[in-house]
PDB file of N, CA and C in Angstrom:
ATOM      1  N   UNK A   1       0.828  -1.188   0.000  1.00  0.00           N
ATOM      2  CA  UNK A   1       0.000   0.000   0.000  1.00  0.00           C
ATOM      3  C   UNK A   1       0.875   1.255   0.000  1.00  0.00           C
ATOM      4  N   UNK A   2       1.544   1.359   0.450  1.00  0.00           N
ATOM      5  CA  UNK A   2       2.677   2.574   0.480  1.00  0.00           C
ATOM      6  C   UNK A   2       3.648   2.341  -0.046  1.00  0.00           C
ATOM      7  N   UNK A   3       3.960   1.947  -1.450  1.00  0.00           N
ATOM      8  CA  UNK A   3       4.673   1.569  -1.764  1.00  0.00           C
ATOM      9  C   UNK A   3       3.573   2.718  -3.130  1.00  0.00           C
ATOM     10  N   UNK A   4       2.666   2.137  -3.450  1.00  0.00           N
ATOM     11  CA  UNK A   4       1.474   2.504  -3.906  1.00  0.00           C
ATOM     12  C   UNK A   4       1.389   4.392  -3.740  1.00  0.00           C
ATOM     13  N   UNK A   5       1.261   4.452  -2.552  1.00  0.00           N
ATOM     14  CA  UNK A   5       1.424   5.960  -2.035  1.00  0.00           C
ATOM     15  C   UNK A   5       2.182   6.796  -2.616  1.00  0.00           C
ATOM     16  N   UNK A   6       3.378   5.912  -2.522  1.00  0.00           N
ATOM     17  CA  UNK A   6       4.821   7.069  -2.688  1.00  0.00           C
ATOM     18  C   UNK A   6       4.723   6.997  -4.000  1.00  0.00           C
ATOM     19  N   UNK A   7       4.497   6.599  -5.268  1.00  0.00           N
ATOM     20  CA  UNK A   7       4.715   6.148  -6.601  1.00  0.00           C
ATOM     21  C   UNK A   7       3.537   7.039  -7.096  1.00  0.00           C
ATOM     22  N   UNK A   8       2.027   7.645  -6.308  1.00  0.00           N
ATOM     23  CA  UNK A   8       1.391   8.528  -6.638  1.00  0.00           C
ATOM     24  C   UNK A   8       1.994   9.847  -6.101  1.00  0.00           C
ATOM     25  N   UNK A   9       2.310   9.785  -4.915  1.00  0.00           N
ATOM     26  CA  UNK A   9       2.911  10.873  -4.650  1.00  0.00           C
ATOM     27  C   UNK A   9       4.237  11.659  -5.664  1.00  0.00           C
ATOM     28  N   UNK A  10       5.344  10.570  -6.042  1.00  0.00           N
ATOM     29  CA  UNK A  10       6.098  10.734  -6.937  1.00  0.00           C
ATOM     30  C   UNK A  10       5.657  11.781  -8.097  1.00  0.00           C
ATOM     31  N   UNK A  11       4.270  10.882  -8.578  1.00  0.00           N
ATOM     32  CA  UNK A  11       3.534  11.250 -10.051  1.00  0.00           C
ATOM     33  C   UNK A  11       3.545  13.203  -9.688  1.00  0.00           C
ATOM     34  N   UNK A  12       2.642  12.985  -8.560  1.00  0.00           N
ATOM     35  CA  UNK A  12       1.755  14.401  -8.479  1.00  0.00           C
ATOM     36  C   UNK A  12       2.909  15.554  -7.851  1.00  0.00           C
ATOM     37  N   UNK A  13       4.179  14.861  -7.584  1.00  0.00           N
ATOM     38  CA  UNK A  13       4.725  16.029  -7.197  1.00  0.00           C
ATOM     39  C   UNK A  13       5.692  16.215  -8.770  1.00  0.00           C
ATOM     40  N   UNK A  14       5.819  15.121  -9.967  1.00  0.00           N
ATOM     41  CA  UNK A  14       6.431  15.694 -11.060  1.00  0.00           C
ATOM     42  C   UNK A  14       5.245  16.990 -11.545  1.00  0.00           C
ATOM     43  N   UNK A  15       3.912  16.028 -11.679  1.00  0.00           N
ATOM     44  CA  UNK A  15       2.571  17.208 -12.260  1.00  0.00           C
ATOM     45  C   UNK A  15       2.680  18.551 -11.649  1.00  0.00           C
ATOM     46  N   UNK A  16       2.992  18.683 -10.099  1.00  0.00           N
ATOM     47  CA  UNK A  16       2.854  19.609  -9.697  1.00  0.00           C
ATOM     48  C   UNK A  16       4.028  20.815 -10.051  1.00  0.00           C
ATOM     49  N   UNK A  17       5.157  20.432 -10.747  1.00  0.00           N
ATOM     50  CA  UNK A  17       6.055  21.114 -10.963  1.00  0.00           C
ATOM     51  C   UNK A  17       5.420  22.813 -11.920  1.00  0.00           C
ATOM     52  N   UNK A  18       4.656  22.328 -12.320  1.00  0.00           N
ATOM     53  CA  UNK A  18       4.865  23.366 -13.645  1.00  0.00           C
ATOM     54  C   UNK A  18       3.856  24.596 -12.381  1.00  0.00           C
ATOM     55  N   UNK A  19       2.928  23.932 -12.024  1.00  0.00           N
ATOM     56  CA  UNK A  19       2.222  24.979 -10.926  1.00  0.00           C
ATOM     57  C   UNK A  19       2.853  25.819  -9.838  1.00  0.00           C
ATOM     58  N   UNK A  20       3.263  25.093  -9.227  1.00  0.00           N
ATOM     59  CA  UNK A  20       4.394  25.528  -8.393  1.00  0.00           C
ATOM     60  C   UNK A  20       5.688  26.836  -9.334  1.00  0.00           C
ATOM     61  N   UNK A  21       6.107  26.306 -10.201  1.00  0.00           N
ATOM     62  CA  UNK A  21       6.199  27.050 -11.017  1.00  0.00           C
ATOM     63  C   UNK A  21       6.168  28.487 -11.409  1.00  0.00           C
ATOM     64  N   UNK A  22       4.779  28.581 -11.576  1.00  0.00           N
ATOM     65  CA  UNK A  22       4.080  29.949 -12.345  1.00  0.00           C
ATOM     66  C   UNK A  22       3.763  30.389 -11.257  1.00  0.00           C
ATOM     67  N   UNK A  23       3.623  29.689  -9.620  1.00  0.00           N
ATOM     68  CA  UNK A  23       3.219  30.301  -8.632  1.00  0.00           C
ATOM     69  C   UNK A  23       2.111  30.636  -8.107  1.00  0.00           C
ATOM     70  N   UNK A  24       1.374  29.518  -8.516  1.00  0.00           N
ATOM     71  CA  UNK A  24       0.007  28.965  -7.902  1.00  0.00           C
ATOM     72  C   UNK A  24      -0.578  28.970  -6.583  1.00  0.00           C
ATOM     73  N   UNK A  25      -1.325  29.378  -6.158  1.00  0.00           N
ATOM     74  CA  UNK A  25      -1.052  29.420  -4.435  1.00  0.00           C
ATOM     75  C   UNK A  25      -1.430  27.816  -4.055  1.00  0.00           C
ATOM     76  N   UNK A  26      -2.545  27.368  -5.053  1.00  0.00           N
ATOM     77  CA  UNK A  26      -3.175  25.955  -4.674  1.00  0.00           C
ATOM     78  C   UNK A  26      -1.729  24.640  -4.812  1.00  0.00           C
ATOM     79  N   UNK A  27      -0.841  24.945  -5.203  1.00  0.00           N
ATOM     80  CA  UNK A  27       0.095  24.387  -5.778  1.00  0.00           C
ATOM     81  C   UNK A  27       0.900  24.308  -4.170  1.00  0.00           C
ATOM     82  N   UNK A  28       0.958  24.617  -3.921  1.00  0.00           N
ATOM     83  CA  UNK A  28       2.360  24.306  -2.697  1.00  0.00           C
ATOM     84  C   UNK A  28       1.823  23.748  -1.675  1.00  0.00           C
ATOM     85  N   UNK A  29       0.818  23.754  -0.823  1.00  0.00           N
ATOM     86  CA  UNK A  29       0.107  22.837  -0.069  1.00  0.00           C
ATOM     87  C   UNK A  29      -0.347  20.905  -0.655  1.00  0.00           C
ATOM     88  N   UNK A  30      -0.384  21.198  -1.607  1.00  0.00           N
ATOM     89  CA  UNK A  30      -0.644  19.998  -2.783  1.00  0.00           C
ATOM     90  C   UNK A  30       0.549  19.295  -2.473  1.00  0.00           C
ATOM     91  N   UNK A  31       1.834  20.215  -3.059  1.00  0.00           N
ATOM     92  CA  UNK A  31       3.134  19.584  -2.781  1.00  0.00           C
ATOM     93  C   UNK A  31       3.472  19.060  -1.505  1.00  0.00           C
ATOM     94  N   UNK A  32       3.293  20.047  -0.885  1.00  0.00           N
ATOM     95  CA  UNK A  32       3.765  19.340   0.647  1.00  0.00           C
ATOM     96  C   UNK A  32       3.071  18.082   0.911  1.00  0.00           C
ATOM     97  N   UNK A  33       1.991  17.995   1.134  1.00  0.00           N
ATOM     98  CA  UNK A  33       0.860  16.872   1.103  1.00  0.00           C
ATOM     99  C   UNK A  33       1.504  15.359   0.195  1.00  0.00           C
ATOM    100  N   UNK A  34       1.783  15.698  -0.987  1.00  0.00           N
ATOM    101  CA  UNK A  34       2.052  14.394  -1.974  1.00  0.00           C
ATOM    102  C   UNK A  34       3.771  14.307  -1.056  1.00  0.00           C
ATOM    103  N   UNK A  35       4.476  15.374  -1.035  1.00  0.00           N
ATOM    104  CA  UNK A  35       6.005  14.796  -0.043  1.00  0.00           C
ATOM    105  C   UNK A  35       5.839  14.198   1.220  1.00  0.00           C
ATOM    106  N   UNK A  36       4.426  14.288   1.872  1.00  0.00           N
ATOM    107  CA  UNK A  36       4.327  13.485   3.280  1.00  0.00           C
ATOM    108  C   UNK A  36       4.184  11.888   2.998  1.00  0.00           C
ATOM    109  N   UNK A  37       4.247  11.504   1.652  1.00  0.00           N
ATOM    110  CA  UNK A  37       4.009  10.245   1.308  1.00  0.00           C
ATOM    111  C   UNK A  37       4.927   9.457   1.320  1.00  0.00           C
ATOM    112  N   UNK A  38       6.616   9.049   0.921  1.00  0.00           N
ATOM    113  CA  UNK A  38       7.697   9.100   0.826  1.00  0.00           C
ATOM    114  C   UNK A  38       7.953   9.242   2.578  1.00  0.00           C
ATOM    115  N   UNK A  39       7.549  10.354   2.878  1.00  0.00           N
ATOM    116  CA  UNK A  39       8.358  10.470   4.405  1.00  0.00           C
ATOM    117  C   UNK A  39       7.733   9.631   5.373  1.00  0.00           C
ATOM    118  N   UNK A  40       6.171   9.047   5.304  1.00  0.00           N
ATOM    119  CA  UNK A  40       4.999   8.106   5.839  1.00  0.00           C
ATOM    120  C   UNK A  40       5.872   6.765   5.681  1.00  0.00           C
ATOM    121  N   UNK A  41       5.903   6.638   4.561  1.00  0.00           N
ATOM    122  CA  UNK A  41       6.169   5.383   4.040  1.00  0.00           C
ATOM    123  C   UNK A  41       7.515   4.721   4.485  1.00  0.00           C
ATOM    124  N   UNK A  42       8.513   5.488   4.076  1.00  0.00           N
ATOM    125  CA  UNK A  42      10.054   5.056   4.446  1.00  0.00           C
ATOM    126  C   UNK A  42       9.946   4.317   6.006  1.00  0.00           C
ATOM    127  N   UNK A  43       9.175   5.508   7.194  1.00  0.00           N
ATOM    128  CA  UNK A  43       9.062   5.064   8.497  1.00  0.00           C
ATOM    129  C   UNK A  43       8.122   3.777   8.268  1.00  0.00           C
ATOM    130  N   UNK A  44       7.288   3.775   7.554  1.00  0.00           N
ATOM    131  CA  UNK A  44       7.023   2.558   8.013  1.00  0.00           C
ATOM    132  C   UNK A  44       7.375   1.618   7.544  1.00  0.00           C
ATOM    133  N   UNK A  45       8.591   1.445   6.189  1.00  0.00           N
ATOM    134  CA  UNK A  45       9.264   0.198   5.889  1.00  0.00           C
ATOM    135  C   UNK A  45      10.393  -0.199   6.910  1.00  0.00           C
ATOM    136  N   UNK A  46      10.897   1.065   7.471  1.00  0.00           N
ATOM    137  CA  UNK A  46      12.048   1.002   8.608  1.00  0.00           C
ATOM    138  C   UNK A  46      11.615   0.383   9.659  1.00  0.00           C
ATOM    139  N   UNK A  47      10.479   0.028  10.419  1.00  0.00           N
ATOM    140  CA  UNK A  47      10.217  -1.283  11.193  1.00  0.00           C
ATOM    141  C   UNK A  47      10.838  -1.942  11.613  1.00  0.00           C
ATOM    142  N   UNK A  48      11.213  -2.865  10.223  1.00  0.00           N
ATOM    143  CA  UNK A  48      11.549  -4.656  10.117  1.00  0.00           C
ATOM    144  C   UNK A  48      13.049  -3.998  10.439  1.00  0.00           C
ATOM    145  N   UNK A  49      13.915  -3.546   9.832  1.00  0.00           N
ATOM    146  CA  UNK A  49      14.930  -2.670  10.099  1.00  0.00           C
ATOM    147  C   UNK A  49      15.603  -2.860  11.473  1.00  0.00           C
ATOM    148  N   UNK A  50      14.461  -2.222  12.521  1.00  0.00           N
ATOM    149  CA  UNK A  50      15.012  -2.057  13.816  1.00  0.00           C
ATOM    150  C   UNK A  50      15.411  -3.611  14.421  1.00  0.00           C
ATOM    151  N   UNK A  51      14.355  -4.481  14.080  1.00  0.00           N
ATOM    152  CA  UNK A  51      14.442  -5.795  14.296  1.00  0.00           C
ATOM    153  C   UNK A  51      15.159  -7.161  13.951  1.00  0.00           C
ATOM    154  N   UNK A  52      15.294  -6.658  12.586  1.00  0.00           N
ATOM    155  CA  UNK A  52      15.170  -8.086  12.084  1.00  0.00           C
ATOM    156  C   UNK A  52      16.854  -7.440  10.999  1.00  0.00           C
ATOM    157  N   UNK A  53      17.395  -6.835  10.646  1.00  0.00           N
ATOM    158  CA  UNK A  53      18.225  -6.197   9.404  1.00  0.00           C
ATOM    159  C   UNK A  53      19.467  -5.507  10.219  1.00  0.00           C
ATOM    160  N   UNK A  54      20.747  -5.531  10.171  1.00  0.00           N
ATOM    161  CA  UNK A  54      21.789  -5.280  10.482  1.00  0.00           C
ATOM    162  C   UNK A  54      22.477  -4.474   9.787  1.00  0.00           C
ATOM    163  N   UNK A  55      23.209  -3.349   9.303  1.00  0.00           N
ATOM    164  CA  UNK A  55      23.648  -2.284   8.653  1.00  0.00           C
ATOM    165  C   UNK A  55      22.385  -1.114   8.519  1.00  0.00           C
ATOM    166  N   UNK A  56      23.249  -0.400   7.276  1.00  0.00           N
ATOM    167  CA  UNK A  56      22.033   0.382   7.054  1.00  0.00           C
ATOM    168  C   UNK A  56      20.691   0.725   6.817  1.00  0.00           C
ATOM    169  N   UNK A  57      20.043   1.170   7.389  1.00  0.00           N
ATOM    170  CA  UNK A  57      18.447   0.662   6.916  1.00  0.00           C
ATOM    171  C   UNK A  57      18.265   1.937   5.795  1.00  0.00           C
ATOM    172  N   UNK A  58      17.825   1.414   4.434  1.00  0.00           N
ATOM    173  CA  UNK A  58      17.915   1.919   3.405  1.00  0.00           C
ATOM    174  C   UNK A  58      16.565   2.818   2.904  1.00  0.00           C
ATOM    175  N   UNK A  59      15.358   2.408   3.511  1.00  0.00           N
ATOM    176  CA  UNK A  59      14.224   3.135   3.875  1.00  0.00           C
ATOM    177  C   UNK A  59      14.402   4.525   4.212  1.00  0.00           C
ATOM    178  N   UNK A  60      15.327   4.468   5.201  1.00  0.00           N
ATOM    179  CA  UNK A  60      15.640   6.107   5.950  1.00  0.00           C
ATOM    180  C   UNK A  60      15.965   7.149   5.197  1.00  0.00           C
ATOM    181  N   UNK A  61      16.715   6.661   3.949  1.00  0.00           N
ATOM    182  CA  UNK A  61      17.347   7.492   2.601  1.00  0.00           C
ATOM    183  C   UNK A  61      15.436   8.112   2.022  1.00  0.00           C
ATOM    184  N   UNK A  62      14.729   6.839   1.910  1.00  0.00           N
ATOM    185  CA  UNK A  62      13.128   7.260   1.459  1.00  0.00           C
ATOM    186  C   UNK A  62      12.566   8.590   1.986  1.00  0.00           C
ATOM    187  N   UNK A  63      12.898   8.013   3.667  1.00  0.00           N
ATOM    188  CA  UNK A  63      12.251   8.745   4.579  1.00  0.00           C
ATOM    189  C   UNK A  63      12.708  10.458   4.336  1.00  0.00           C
ATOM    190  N   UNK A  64      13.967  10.601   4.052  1.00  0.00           N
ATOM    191  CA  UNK A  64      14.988  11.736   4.585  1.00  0.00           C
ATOM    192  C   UNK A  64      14.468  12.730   3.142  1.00  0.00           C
ATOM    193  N   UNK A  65      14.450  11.802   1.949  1.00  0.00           N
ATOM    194  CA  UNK A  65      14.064  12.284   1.202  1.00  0.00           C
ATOM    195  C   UNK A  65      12.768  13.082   1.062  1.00  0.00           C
ATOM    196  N   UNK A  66      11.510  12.723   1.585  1.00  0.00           N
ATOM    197  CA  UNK A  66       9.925  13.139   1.808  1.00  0.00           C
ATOM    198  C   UNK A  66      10.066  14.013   2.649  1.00  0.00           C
ATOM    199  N   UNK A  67      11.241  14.066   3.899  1.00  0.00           N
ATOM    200  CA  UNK A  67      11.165  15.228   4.718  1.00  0.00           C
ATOM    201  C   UNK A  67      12.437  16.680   4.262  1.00  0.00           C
ATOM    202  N   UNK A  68      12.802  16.607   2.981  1.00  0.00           N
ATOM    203  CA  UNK A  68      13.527  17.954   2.153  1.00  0.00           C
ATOM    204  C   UNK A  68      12.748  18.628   2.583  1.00  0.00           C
ATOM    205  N   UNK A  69      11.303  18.664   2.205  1.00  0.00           N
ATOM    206  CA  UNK A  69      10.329  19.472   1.669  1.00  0.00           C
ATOM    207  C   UNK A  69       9.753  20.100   2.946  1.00  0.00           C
ATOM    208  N   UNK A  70      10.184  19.877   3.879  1.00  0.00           N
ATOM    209  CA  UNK A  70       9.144  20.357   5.156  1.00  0.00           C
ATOM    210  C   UNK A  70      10.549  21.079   5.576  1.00  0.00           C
TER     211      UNK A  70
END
């Protein structure tokens, strides 16, 4: 399912480029919103991570990424 998330989120934050852009006001709340998806998600693949996975947990790169934007 969040895997799902982030891959729409992905979509709507390329779409959202051109709005953001020209300087839309509806446009930047949109963005932030589709980047909380990526930052949702990473935490919750990082889980199994704490438990079960030894080195780096590679999720966190997901995570770190969705939270640029804030």
């Amino acid at each position: 399912m969040y895997r799902g998330l982030i891959f729409i989120g992905g979509i709507a934050l390329i779409l959202l480029a051109r709005p953001i852009h020209q300087g839309k006001e509806w446009a930047y709340p949109a963005a932030l919103l589709a980047s909380a998806f990526p930052s949702a998600g990473g935490m919750f693949m990082f889980m199994p991570y704490v438990s079960f996975v030894d080195g780096f947990p590679l999720p966190m790169v997901v995570s770190m990424v969705g939270l640029v934007f804030f």
